[in-house]
N, C-alpha and C. Protein backbone atom coordinates (compact mmCIF):
# COMPACT_ATOMS: atom_id res chain seq x y z
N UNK A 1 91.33 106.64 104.69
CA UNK A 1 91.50 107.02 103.29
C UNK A 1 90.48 106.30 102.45
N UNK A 2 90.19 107.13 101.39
CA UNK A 2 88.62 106.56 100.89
C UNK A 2 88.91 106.06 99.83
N UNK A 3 90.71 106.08 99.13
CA UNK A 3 90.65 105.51 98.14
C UNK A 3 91.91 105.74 97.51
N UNK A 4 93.25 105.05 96.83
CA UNK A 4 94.37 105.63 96.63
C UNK A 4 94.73 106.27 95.09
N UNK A 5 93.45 107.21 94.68
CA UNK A 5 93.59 107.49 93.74
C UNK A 5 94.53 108.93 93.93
N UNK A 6 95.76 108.72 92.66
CA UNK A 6 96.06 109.91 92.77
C UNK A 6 97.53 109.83 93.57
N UNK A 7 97.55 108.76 94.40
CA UNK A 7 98.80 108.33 95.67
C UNK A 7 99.75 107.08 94.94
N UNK A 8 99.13 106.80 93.94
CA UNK A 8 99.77 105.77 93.80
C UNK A 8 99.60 104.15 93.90
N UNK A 9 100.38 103.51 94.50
CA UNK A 9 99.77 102.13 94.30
C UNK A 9 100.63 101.50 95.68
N UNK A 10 101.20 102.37 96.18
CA UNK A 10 102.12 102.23 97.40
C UNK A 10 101.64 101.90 98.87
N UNK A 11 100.19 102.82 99.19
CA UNK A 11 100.27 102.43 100.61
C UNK A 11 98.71 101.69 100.15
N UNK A 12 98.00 101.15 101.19
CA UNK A 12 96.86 100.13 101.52
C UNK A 12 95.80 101.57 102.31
N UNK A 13 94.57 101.25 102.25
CA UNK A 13 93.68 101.98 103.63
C UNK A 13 94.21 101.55 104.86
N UNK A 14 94.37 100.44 104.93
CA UNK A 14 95.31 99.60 106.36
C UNK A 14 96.45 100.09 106.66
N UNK A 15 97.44 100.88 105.64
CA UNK A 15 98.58 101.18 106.18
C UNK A 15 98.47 102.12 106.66
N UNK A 16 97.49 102.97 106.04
CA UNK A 16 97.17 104.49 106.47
C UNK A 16 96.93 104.70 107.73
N UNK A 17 95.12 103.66 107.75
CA UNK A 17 94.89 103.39 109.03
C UNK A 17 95.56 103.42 110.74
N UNK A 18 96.46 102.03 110.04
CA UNK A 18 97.64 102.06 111.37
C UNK A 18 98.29 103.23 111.61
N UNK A 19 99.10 103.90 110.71
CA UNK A 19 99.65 105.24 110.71
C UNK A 19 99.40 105.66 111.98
N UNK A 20 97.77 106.04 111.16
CA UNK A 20 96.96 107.16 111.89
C UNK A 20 96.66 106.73 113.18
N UNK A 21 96.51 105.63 113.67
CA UNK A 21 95.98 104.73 114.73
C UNK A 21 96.49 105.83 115.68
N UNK A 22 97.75 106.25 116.02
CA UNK A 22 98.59 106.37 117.51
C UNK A 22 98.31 108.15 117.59
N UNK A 23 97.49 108.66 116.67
CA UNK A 23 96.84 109.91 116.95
C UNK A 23 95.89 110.46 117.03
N UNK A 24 94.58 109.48 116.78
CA UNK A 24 93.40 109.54 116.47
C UNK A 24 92.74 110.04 117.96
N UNK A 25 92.99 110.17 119.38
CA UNK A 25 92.68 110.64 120.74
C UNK A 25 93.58 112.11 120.57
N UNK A 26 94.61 112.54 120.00
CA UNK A 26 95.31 113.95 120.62
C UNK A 26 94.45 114.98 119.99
N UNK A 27 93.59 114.68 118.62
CA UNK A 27 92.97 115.90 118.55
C UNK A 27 91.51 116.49 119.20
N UNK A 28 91.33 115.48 120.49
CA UNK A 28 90.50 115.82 120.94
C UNK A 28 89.89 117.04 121.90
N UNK A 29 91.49 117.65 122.22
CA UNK A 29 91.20 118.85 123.04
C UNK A 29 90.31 119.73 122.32
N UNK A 30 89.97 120.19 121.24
CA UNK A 30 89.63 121.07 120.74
C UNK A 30 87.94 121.05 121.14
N UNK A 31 87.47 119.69 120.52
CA UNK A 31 86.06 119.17 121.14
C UNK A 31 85.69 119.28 122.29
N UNK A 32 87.08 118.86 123.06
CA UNK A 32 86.49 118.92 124.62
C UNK A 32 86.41 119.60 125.55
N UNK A 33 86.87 121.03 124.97
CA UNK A 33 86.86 122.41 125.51
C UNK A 33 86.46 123.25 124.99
N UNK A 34 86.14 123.38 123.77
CA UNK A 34 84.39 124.20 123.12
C UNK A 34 83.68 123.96 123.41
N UNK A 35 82.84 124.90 124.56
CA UNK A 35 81.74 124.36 124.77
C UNK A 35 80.44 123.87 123.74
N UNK A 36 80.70 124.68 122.60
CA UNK A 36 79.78 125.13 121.48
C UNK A 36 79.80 123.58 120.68
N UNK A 37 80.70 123.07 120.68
CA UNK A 37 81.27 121.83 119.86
C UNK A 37 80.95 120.49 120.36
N UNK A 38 80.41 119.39 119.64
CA UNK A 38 79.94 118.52 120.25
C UNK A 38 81.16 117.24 120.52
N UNK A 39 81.21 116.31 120.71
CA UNK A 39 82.03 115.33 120.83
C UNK A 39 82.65 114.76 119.59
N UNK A 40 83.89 114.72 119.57
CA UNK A 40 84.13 114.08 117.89
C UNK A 40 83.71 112.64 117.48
N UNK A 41 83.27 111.88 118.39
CA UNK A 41 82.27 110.79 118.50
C UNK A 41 81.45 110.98 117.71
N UNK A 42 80.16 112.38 117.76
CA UNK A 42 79.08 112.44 117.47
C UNK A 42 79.48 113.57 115.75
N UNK A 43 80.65 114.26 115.81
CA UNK A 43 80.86 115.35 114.99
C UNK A 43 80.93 114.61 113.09
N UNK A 44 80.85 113.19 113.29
CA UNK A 44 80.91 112.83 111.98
C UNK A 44 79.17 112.66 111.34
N UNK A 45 78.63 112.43 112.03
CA UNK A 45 76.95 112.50 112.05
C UNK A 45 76.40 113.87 112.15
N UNK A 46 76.97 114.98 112.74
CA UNK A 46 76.34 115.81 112.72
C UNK A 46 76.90 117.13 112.12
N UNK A 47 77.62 117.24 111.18
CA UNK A 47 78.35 118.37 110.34
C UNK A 47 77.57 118.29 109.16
N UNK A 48 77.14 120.01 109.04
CA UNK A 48 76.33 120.52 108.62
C UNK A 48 76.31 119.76 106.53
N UNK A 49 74.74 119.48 106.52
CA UNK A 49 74.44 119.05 105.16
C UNK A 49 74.77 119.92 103.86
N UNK A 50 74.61 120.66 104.56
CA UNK A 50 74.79 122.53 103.30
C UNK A 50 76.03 122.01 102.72
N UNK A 51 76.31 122.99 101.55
CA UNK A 51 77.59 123.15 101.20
C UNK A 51 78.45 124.08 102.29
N UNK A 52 79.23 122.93 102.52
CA UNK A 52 80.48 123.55 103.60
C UNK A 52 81.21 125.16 103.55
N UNK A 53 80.87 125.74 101.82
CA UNK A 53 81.38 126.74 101.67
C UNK A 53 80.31 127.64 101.14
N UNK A 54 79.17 127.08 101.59
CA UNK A 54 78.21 128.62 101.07
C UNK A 54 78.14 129.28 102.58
N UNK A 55 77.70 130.61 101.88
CA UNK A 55 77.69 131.63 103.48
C UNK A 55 79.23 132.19 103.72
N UNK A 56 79.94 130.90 103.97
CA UNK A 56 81.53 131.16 104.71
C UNK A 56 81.99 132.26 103.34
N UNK A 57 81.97 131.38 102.26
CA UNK A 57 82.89 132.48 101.31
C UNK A 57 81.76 133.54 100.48
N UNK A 58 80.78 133.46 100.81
CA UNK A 58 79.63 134.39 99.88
C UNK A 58 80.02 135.56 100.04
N UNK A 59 80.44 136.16 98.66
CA UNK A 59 80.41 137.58 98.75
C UNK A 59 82.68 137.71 98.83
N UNK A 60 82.92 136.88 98.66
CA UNK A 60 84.75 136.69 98.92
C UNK A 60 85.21 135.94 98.21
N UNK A 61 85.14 135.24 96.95
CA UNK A 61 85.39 134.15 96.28
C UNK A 61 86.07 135.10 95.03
N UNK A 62 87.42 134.78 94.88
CA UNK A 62 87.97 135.28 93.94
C UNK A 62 89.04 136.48 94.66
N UNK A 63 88.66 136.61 95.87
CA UNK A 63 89.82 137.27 97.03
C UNK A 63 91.06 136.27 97.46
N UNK A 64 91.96 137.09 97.61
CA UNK A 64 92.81 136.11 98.33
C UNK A 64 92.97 136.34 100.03
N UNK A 65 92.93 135.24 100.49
CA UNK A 65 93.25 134.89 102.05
C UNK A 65 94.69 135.42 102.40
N UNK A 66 95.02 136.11 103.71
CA UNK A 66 96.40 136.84 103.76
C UNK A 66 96.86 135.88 104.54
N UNK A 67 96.57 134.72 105.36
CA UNK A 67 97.50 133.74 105.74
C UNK A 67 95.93 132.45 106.11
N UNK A 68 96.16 131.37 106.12
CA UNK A 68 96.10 130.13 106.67
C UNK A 68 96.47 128.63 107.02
N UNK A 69 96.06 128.18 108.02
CA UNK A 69 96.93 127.00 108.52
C UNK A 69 96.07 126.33 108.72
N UNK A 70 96.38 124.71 108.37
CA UNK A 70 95.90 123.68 109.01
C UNK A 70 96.42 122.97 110.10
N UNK A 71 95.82 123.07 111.13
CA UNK A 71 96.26 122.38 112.66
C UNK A 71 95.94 121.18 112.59
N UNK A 72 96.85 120.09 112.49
CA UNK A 72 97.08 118.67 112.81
C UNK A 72 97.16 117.73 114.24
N UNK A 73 96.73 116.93 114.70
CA UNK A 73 97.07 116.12 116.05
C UNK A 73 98.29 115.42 115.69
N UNK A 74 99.00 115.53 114.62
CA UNK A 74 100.24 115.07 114.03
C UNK A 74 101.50 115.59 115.26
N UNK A 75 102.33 115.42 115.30
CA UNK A 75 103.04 115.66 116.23
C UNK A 75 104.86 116.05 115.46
N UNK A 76 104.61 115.40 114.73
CA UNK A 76 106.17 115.15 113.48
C UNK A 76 105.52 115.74 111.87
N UNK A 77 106.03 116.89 111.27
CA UNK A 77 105.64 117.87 110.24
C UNK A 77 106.06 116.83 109.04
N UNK A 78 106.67 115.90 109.18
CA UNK A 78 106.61 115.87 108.19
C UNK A 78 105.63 114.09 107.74
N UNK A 79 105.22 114.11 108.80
CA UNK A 79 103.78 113.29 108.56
C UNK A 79 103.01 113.90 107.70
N UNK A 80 102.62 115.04 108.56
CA UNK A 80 101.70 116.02 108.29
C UNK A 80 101.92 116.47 106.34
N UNK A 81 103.27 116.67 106.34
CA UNK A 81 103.63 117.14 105.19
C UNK A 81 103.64 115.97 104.02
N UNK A 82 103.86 114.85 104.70
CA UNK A 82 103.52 113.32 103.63
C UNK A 82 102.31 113.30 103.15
N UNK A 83 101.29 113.38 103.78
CA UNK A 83 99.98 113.61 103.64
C UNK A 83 99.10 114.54 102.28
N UNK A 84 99.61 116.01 102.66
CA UNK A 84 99.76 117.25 101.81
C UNK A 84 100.29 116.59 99.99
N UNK A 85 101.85 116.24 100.61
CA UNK A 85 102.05 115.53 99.31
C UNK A 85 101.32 114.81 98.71
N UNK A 86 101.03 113.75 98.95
CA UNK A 86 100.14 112.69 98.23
C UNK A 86 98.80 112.99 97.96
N UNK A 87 98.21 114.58 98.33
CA UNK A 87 97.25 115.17 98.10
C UNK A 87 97.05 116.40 97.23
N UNK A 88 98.42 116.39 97.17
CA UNK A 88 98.65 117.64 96.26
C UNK A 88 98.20 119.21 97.03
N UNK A 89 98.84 119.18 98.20
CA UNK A 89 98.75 120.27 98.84
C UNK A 89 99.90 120.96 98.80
N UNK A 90 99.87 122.40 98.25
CA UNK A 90 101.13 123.01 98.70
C UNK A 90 101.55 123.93 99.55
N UNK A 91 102.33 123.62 100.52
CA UNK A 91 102.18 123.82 101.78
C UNK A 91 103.74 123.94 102.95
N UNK A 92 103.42 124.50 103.71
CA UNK A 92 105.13 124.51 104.53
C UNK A 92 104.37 123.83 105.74
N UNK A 93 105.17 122.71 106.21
CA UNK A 93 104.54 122.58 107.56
C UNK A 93 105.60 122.68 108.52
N UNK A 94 105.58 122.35 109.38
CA UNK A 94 105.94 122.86 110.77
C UNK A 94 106.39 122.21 112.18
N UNK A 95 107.03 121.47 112.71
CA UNK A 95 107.02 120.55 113.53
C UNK A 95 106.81 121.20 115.44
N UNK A 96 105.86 121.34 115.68
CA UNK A 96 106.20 121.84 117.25
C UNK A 96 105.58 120.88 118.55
N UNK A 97 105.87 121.29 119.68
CA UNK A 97 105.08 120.50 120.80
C UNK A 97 104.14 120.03 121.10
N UNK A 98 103.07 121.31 120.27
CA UNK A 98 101.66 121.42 120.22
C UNK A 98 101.26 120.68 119.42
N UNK A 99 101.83 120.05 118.29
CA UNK A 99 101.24 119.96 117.03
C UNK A 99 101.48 120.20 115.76
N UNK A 100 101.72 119.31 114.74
CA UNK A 100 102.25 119.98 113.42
C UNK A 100 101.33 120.85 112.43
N UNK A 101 101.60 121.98 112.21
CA UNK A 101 100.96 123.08 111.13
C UNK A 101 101.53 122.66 109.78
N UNK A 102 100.48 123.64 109.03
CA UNK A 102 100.44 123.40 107.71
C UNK A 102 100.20 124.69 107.25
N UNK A 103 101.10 125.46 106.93
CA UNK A 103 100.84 126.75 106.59
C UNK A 103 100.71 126.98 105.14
N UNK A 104 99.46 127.20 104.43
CA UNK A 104 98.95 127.05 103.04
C UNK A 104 99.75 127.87 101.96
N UNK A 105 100.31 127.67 101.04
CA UNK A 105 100.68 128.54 100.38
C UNK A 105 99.92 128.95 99.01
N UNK A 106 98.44 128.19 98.96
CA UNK A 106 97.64 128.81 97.78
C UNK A 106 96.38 129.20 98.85
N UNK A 107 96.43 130.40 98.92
CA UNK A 107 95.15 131.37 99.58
C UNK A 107 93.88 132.07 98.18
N UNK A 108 94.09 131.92 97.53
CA UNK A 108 93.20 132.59 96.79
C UNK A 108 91.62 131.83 96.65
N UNK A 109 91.28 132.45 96.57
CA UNK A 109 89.17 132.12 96.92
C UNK A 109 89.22 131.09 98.02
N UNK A 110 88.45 129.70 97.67
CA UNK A 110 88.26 129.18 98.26
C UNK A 110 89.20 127.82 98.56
N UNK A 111 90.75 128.19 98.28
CA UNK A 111 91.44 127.26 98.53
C UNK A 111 91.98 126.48 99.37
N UNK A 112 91.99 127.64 100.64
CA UNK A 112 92.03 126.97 102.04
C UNK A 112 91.34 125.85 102.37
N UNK A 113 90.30 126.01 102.23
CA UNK A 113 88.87 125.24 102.78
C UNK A 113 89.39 123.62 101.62
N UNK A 114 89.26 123.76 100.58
CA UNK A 114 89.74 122.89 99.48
C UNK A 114 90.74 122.11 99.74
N UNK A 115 91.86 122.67 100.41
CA UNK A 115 92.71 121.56 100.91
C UNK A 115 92.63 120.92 102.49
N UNK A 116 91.74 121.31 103.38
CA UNK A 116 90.99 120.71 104.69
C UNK A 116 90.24 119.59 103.72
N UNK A 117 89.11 120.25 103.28
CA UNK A 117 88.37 119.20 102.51
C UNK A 117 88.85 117.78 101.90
N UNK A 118 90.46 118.15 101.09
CA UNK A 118 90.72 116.93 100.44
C UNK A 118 91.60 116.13 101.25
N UNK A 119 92.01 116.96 102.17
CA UNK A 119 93.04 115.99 103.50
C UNK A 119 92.56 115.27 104.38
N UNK A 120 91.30 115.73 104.73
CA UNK A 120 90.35 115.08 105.69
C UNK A 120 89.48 114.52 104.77
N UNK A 121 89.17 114.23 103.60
CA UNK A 121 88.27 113.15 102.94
C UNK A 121 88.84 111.89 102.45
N UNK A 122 90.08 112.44 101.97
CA UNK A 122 91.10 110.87 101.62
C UNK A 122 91.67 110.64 102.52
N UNK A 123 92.23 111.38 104.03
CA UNK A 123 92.79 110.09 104.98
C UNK A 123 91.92 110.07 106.03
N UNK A 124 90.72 108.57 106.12
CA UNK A 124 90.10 108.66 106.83
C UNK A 124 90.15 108.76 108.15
N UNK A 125 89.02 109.50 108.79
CA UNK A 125 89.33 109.82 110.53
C UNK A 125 90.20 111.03 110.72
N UNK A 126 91.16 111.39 109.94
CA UNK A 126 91.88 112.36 110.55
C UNK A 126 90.74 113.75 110.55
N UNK A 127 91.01 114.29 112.13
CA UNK A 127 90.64 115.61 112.01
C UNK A 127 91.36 116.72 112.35
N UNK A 128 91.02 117.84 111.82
CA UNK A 128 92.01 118.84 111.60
C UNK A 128 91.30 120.17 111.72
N UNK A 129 92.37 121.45 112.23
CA UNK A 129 91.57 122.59 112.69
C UNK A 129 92.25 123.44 111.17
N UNK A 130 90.96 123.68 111.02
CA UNK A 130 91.94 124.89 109.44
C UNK A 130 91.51 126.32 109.98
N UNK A 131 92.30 126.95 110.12
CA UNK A 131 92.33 128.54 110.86
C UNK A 131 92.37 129.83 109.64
N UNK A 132 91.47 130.98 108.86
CA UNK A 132 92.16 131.59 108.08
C UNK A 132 91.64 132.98 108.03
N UNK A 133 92.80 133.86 107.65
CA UNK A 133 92.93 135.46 107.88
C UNK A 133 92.64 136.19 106.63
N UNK A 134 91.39 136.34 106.23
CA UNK A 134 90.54 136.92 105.32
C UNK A 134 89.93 138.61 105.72
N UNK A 135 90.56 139.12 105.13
CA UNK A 135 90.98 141.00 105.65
C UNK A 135 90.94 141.09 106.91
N UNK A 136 92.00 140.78 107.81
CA UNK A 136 91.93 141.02 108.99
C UNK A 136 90.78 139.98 110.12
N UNK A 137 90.16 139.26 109.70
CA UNK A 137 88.67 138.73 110.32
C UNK A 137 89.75 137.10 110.35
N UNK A 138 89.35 136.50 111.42
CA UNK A 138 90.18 134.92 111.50
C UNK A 138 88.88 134.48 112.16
N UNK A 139 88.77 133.14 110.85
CA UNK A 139 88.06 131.94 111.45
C UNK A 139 88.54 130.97 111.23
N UNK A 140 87.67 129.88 112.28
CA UNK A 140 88.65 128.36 112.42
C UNK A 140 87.20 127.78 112.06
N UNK A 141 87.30 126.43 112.28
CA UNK A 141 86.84 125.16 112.01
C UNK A 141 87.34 124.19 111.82
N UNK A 142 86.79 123.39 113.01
CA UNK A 142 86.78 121.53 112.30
C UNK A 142 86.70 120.80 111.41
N UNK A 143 87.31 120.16 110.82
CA UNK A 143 87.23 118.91 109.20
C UNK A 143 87.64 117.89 109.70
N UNK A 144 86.26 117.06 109.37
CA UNK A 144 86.71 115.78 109.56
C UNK A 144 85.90 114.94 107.77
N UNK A 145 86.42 113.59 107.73
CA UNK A 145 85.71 113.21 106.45
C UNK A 145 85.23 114.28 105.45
N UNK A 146 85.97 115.46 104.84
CA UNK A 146 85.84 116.20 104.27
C UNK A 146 84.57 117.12 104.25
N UNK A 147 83.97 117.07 105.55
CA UNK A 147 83.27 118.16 105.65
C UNK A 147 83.18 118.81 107.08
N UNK A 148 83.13 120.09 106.62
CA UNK A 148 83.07 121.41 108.03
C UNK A 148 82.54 121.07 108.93
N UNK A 149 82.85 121.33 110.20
CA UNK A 149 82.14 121.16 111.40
C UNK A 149 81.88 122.51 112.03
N UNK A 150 81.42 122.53 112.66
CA UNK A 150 80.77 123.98 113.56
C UNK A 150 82.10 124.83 113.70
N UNK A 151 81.95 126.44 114.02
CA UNK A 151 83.51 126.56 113.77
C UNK A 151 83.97 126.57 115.77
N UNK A 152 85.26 126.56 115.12
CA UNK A 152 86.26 126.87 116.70
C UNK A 152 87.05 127.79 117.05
N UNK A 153 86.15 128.72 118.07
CA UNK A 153 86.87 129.84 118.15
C UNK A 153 88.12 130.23 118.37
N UNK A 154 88.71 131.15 117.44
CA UNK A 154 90.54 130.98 117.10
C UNK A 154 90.73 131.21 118.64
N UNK A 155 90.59 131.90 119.91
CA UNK A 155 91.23 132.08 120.91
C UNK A 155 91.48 130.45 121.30
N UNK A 156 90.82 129.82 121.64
CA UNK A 156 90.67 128.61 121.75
C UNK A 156 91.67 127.78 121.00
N UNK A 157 91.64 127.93 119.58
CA UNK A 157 92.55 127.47 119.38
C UNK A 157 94.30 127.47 119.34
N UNK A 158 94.46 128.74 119.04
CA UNK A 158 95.30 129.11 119.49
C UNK A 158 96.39 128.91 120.87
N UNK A 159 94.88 128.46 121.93
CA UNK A 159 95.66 128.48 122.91
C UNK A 159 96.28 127.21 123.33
N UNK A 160 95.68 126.02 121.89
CA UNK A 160 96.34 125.15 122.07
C UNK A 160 97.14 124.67 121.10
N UNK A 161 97.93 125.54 120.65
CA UNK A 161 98.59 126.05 118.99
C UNK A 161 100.06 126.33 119.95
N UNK A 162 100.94 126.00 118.93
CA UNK A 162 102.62 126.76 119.21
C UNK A 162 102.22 128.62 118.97
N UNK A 163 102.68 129.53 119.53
CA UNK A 163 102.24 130.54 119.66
C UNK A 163 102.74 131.23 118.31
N UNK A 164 103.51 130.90 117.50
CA UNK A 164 104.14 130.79 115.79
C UNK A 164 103.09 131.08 115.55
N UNK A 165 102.00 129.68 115.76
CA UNK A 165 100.79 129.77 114.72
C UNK A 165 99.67 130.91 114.21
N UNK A 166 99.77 131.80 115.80
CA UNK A 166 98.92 132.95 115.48
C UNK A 166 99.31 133.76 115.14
N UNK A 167 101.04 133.92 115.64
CA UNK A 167 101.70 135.27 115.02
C UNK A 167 101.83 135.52 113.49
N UNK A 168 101.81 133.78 113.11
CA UNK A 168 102.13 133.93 111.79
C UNK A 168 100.72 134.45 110.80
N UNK A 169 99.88 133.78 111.30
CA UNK A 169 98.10 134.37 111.00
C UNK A 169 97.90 135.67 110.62
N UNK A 170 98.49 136.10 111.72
CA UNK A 170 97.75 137.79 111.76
C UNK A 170 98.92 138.30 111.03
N UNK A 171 99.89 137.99 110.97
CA UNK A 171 100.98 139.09 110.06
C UNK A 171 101.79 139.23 111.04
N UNK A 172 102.30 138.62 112.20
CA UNK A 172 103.31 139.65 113.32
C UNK A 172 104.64 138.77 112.67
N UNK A 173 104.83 137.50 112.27
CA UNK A 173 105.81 136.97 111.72
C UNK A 173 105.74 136.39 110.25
N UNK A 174 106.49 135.85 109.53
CA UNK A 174 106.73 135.16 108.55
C UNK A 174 107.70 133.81 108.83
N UNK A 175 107.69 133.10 107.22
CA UNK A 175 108.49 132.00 107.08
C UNK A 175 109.91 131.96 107.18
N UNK A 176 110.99 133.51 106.88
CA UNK A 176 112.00 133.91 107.33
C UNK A 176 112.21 133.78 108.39
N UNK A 177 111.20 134.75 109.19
CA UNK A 177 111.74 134.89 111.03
C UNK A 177 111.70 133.44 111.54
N UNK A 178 110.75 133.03 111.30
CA UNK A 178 110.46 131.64 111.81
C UNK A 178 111.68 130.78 112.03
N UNK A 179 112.36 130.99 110.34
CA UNK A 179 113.25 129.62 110.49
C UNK A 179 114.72 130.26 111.04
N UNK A 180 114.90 132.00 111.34
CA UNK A 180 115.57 132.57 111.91
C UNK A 180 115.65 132.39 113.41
N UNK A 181 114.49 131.96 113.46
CA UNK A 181 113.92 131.57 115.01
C UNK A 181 114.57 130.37 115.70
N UNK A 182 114.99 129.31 114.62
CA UNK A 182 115.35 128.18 114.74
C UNK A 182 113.97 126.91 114.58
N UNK A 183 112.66 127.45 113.68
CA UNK A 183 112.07 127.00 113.28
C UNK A 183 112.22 126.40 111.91
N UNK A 184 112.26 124.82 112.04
CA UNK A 184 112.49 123.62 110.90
C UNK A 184 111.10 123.51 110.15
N UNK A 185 111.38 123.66 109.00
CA UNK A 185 109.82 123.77 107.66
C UNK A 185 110.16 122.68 106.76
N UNK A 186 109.33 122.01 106.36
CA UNK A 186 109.26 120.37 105.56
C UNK A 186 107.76 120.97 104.01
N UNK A 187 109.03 121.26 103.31
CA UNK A 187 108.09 121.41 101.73
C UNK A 187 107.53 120.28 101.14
N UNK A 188 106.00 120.42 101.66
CA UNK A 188 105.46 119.31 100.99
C UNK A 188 106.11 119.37 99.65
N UNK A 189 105.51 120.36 99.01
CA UNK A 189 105.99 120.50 97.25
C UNK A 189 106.78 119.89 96.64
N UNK A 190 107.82 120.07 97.74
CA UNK A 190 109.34 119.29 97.18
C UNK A 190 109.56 117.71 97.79
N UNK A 191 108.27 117.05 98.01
CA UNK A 191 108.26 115.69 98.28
C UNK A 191 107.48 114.73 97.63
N UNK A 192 108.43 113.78 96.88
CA UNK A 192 107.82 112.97 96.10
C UNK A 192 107.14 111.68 96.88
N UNK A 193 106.46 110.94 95.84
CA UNK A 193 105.27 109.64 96.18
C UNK A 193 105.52 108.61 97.03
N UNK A 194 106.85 108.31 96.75
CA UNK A 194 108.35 107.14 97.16
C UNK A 194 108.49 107.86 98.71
N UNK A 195 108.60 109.50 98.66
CA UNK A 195 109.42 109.81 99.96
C UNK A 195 107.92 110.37 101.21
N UNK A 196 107.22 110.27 100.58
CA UNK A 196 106.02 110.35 101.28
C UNK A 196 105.55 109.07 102.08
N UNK A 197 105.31 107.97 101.18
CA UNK A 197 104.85 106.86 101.76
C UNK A 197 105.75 106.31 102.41
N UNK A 198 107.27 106.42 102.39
CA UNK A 198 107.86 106.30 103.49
C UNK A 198 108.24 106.29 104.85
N UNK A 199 107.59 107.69 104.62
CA UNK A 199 107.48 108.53 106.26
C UNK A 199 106.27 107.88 106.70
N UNK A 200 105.06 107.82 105.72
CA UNK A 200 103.86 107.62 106.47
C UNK A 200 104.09 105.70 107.42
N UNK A 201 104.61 105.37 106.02
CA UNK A 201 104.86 103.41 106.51
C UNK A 201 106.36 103.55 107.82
N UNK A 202 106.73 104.58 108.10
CA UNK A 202 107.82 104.66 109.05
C UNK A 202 106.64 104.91 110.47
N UNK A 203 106.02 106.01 110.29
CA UNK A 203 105.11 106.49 111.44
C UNK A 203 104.19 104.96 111.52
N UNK A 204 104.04 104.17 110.80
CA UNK A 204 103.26 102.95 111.32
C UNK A 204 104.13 101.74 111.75
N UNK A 205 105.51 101.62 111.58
CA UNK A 205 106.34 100.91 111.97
C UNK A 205 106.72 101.09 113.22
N UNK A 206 107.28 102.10 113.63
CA UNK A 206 107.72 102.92 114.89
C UNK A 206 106.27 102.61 115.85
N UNK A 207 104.55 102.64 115.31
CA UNK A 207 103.98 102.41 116.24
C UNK A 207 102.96 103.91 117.03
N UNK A 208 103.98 104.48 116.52
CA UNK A 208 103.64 106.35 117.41
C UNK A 208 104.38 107.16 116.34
N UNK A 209 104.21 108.22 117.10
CA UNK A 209 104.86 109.78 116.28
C UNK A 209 106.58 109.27 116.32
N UNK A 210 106.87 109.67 114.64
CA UNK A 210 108.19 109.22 114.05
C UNK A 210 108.95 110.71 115.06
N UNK A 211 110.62 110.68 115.04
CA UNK A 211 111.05 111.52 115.73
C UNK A 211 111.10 113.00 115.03
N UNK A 212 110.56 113.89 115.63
CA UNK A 212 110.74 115.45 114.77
C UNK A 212 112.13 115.56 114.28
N UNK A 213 111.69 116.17 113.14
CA UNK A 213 112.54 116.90 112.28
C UNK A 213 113.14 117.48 112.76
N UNK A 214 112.99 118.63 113.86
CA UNK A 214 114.23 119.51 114.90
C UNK A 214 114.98 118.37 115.87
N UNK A 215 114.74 116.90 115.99
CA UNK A 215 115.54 116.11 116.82
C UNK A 215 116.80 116.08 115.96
N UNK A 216 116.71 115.98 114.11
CA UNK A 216 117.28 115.47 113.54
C UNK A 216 118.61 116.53 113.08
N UNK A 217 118.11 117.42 113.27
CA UNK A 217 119.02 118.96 113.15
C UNK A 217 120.66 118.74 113.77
């Protein structure tokens, strides 16, 4: 984290840090099975100088996105969703095996990308796959330190995604079926500063991933 403006006066870069410590290796599958993708070692040195969003949205800015998600190495949603909060993301996330999602609930222009950007620039190191369904067409990419990395092809990702994640992408499900499904959703929105830094200073106490939200059901 580059700085606690905006969070409050509650957690340290150190607390964050630790947090983050016990996940900073799970998001590496993604790197290490694109071939196209370089090592996340090397991916903070070498993501592209350009503006992260010229090209991607040229010619689409002022459209709205029909679904996107941010893929976390988070493991417990409502890490994931502490995070969002204290960033002012609004967002449903998601707790599964694979990984906690972040399913965006402001799609219009370039907002997707905007909240990768500010999640991965204020908590440092974390990287994250942001996936999004712009008329039918799905692209992914890497964020790390708030800027784009080469993208990652959705099959790929996907295939290392709860299978929710794509259905929900393309339109085959929603946030109803989901939780009809017996899928548990953690509203950032509806989480305050106090109940955020909690979870996050709990996930650094505990050492590792705090217990999911569906344990607690």
């Amino acid at each position: 984290m580059q700085d606690n403006e905006g969070r409050g006066d509650g957690l340290s870069d150190e607390e964050v840090d630790a947090a983050l410590s016990a996940y900073e290796d799970d998001f590496r599958y993604l790197a290490d099975q694109a071939g196209q993708l370089d090592d996340l070692d090397d991916l903070k040195n070498q993501v592209d100088d350009a503006d992260p969003f010229a090209g991607q949205l040229e010619g689409i800015l002022g459209e709205k996105a029909k679904a996107a998600a941010i893929v976390s190495p988070f493991r417990d949603a409502r890490l994931l969703a502490a995070f969002c909060a204290l960033d002012g993301i609004d967002a449903d996330c998601l707790s599964s095996g694979k990984g906690a999602v972040a399913f965006l609930r402001d799609l219009d222009g370039q907002a997707p990308e905007d909240a990768a950007k500010t999640l991965t620039r204020s908590v440092r190191g974390l990287t994250v796959a942001l996936a999004v369904n712009r008329a039918d067409k799905m692209e992914a990419h890497l964020w790390i330190n708030g800027r784009q990395g080469k993208a990652c092809p959705p099959p790929l990702l996907f295939m290392q995604a709860d299978d929710c994640v794509e259905d929900f992408l393309i339109g085959a499900t929603n946030r109803e079926a989901l939780v009809h499904d017996g899928y548990v959703f953690v509203d950032a929105s509806s989480m305050t500063a106090e109940q955020a830094e909690e979870i996050i200073r709990g996930a650094m106490t505990d050492g590792g991933p705090i217990a999911s939200a569906d344990d607690e059901e």
